[in-house]
N, C-alpha and C. Protein backbone atom coordinates (compact mmCIF):
# COMPACT_ATOMS: atom_id res chain seq x y z
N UNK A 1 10.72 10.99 1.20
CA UNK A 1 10.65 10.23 2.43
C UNK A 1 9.18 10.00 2.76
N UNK A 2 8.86 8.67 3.27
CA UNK A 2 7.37 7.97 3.77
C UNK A 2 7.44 8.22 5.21
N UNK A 3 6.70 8.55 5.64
CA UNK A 3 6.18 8.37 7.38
C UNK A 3 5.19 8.28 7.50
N UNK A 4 4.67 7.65 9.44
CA UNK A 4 3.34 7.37 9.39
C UNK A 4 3.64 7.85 11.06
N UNK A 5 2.22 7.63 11.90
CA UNK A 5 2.31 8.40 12.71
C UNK A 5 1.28 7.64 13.61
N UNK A 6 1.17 7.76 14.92
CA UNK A 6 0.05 7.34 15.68
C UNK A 6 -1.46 8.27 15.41
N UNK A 7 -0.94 9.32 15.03
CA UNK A 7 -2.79 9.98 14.45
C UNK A 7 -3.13 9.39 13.21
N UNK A 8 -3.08 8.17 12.47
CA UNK A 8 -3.12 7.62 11.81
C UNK A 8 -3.25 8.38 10.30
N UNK A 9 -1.82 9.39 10.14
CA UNK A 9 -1.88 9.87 8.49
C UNK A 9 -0.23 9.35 8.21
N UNK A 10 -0.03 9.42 7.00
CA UNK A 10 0.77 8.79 6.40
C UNK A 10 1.16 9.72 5.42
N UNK A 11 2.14 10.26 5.60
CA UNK A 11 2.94 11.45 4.48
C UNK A 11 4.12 11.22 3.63
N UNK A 12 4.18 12.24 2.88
CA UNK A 12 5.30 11.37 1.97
C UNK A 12 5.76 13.02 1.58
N UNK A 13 7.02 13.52 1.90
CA UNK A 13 8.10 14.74 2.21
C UNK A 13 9.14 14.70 1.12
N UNK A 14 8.99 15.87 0.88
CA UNK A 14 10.35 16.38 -0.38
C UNK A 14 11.82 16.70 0.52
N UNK A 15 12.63 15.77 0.05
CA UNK A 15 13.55 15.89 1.16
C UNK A 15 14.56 17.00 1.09
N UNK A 16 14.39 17.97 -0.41
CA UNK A 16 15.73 19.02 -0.36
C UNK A 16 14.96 20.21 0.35
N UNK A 17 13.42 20.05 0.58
CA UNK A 17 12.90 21.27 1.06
C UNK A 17 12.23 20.69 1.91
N UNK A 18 12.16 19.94 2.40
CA UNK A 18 11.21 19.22 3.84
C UNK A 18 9.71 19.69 4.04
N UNK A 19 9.57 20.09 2.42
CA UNK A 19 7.69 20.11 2.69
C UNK A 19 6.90 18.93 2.06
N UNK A 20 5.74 18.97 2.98
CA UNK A 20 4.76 17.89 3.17
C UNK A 20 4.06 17.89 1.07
N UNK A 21 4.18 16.85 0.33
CA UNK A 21 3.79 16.76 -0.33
C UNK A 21 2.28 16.40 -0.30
N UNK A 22 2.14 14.96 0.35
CA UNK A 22 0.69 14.80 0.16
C UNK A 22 0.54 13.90 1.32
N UNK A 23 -0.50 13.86 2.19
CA UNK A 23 -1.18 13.50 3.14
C UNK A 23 -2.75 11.82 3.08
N UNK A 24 -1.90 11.06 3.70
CA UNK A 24 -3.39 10.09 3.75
C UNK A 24 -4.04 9.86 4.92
N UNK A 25 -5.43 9.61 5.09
CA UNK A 25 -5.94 9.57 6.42
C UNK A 25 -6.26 8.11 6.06
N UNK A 26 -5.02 6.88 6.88
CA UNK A 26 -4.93 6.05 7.10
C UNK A 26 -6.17 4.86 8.17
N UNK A 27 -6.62 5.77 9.02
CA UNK A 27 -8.03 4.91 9.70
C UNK A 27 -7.43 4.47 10.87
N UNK A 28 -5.90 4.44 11.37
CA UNK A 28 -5.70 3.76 12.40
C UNK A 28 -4.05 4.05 12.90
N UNK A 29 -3.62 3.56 13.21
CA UNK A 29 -2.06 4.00 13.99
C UNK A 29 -1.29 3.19 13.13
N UNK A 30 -0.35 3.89 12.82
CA UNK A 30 0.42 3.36 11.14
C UNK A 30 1.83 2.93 12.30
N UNK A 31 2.03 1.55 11.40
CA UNK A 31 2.64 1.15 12.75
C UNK A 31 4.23 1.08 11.54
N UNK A 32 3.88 0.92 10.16
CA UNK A 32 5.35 0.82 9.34
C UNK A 32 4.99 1.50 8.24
N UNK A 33 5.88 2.13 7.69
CA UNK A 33 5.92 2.40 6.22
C UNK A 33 7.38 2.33 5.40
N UNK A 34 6.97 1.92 4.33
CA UNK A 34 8.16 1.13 3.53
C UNK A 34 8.04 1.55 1.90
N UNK A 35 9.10 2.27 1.33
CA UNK A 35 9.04 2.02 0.00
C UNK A 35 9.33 0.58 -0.88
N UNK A 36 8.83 0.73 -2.03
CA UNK A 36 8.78 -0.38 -3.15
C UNK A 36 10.64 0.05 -3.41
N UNK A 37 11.51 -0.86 -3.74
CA UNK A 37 12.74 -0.41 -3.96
C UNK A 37 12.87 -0.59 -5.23
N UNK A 38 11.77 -0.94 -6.02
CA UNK A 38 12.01 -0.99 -7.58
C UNK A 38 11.78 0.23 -8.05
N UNK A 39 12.61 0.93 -8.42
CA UNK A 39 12.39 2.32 -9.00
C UNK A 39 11.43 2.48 -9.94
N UNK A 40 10.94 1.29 -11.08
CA UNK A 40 10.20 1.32 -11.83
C UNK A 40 8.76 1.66 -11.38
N UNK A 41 8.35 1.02 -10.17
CA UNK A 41 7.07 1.39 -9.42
C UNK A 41 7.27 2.39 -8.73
N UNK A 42 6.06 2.91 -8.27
CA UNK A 42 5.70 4.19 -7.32
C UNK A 42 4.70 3.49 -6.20
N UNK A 43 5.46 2.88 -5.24
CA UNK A 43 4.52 1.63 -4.73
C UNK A 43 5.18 2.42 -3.15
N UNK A 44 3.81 2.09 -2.34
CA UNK A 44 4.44 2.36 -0.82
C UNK A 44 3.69 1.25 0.15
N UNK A 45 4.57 0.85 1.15
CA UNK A 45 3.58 -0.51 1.40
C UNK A 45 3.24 0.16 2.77
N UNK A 46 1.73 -0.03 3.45
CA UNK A 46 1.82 1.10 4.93
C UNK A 46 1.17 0.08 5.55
N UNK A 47 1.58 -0.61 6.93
CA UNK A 47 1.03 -1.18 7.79
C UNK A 47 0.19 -0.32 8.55
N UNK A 48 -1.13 -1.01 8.94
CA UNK A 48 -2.18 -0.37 9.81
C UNK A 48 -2.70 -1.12 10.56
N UNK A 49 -2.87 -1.36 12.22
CA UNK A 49 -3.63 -2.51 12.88
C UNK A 49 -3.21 -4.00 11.51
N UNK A 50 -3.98 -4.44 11.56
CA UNK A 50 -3.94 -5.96 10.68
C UNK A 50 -4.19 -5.91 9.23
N UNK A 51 -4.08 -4.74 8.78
CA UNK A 51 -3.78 -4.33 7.30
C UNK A 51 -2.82 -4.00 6.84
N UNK A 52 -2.37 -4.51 5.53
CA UNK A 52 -1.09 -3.54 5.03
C UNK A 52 -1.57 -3.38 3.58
N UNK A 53 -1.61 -2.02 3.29
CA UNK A 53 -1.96 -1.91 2.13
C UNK A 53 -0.79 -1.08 1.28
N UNK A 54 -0.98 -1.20 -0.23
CA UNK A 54 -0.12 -1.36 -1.08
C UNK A 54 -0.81 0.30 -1.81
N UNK A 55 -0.24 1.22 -1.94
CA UNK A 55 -0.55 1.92 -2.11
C UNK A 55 0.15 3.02 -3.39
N UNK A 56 -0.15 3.57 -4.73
CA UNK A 56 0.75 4.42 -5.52
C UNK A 56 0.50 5.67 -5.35
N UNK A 57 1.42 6.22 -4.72
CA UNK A 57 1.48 7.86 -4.21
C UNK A 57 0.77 8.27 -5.21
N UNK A 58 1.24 8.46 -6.43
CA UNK A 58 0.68 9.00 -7.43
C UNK A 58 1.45 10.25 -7.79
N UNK A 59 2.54 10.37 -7.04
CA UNK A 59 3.71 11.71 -6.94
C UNK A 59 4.96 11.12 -8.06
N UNK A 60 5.66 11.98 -8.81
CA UNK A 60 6.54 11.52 -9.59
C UNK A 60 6.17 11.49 -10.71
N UNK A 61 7.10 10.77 -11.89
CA UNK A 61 6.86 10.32 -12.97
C UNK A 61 5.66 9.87 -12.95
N UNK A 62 4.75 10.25 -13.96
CA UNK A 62 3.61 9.95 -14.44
C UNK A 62 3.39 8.21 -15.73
N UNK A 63 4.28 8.13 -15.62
CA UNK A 63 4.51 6.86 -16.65
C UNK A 63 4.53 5.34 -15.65
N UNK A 64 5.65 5.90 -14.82
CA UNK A 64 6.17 5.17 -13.36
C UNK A 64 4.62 4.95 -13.01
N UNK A 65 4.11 6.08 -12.39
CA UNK A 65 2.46 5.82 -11.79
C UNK A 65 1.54 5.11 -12.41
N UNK A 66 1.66 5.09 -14.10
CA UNK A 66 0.51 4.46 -14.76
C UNK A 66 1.21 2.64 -14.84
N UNK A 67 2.27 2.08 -14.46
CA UNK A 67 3.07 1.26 -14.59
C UNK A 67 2.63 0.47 -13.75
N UNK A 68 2.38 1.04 -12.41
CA UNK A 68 2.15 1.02 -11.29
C UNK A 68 0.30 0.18 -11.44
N UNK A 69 -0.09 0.84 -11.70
CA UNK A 69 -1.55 0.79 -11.65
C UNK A 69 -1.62 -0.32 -12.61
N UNK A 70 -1.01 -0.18 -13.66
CA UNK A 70 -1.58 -1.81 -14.28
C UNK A 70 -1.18 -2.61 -13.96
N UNK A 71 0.13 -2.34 -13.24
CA UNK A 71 0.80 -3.93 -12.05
C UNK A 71 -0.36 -4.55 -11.63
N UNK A 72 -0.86 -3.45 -10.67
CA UNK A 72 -1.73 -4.28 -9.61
C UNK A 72 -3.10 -3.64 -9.29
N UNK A 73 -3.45 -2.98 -10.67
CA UNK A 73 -4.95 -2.83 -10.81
C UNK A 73 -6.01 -3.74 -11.16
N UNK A 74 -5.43 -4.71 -11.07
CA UNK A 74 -6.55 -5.68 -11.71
C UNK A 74 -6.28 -6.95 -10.50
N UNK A 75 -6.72 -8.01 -10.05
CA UNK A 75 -6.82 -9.34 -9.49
C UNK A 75 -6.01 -9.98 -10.45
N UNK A 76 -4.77 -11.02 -9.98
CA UNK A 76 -3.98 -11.60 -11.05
C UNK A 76 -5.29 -13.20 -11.32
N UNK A 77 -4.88 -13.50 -12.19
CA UNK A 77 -5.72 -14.95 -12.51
C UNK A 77 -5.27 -15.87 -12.07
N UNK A 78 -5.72 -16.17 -10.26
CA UNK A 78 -5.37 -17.56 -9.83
C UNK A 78 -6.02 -18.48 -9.70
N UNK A 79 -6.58 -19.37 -10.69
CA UNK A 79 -7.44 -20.00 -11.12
C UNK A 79 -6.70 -21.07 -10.62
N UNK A 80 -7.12 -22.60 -9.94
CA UNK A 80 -6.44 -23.62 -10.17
C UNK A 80 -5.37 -23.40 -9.31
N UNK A 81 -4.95 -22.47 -8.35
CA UNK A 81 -3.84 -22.11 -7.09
C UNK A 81 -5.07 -22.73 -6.24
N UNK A 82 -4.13 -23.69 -5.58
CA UNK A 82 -4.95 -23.60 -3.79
C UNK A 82 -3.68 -23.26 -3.10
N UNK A 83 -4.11 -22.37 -1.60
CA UNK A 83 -2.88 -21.80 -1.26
C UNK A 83 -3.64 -22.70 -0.07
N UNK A 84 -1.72 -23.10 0.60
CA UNK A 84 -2.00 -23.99 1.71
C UNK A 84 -2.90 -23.15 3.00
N UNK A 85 -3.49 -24.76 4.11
CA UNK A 85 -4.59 -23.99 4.59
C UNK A 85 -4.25 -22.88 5.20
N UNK A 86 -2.96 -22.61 6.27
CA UNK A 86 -2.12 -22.02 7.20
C UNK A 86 -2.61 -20.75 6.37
N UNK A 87 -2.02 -20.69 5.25
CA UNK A 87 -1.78 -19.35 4.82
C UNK A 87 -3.36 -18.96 4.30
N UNK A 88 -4.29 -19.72 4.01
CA UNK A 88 -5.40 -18.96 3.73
C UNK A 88 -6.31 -18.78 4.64
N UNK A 89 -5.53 -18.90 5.68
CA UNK A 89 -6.75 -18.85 7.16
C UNK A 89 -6.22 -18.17 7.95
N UNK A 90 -4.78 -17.53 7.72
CA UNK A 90 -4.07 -15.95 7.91
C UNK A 90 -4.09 -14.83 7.35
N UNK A 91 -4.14 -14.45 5.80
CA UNK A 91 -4.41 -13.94 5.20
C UNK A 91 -5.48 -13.80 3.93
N UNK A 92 -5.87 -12.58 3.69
CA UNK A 92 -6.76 -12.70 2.66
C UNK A 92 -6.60 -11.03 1.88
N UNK A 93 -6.59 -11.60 0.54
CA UNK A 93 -5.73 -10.04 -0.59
C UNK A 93 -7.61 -9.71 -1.12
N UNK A 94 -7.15 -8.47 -0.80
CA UNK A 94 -8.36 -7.32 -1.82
C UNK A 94 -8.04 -6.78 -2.39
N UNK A 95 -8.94 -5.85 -3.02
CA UNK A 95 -8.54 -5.01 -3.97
C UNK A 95 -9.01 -3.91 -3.12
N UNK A 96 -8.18 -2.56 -3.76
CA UNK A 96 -8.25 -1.47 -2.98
C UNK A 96 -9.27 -0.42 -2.64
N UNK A 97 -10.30 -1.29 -2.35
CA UNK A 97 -11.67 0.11 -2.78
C UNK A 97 -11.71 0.45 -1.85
N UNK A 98 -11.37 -0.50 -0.69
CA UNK A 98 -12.26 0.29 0.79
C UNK A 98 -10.63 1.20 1.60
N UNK A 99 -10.06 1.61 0.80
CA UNK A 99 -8.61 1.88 1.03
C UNK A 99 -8.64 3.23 1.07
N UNK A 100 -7.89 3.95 1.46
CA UNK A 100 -7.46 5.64 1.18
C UNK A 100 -7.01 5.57 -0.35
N UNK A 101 -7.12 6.91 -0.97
CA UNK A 101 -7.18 7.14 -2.35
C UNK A 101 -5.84 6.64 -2.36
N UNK A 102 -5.33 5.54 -3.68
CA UNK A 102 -4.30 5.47 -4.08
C UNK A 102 -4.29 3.91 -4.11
N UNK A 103 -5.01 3.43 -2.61
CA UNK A 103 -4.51 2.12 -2.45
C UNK A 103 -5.07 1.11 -3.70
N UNK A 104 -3.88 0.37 -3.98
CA UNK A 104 -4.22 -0.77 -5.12
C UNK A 104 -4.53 -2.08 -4.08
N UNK A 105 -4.31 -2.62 -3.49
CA UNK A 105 -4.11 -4.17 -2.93
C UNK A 105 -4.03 -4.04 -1.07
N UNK A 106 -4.88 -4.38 -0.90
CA UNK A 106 -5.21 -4.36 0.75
C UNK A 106 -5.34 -5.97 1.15
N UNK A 107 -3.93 -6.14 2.46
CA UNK A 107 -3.59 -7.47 2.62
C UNK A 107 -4.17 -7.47 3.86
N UNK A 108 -5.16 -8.50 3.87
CA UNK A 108 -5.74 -8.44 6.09
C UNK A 108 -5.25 -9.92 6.48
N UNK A 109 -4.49 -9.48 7.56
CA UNK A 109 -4.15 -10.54 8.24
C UNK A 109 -4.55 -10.84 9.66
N UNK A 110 -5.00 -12.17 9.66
CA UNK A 110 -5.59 -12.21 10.70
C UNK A 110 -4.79 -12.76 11.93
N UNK A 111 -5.23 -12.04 13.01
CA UNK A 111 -4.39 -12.58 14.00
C UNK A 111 -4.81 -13.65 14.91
N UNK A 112 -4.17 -14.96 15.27
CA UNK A 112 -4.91 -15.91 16.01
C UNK A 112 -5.38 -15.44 17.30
């Protein structure tokens, strides 16, 4: 199980023994958290203020996790995409550096 919290950490709980596996210090008041429902990934998506970042626990299958990371460790090649204006003057995709450990893809959306 994923949760997030107004002290802005974000945990992820073993549910036959209800202990805290691993802990993120999120930066802000975690307003959603959501698993990836593709079992193949180890993907957690966590809303924060006007961020949602895409994040691999890194808990679990170790194959799953490395699966994970070459999904969306790299920038896909959108060369020759123009994305309409609406949407590129709402959002804008990073990559996960300035993220809590784990995060692959940090989405900022801007609010009018």
């Amino acid at each position: 199980i994923a949760s997030g919290c107004d002290d802005g950490s974000m945990k992820i709980w073993e549910v036959d023994t209800g202990r805290c596996l691993k802990t993120w210090d999120m930066g802000g008041v975690v307003r959603s958290v959501a698993w990836c429902p593709n079992t193949a990934l180890s993907l957690v998506a966590v809303a924060v203020d006007t961020k949602l970042y895409l994040i691999n626990t890194g808990l679990g299958d170790k194959l799953v996790n490395a699966r994970t990371d070459e999904l969306l460790g790299e920038e896909p090649d959108n060369s020759g995409y123009q994305p309409p204006v609406r949407v590129g003057q709402a959002v804008k995709w990073s990559a996960g550096e300035d993220g809590p450990p784990g995060t692959l893809v940090i989405i900022n959306h801007f609010k009018p």
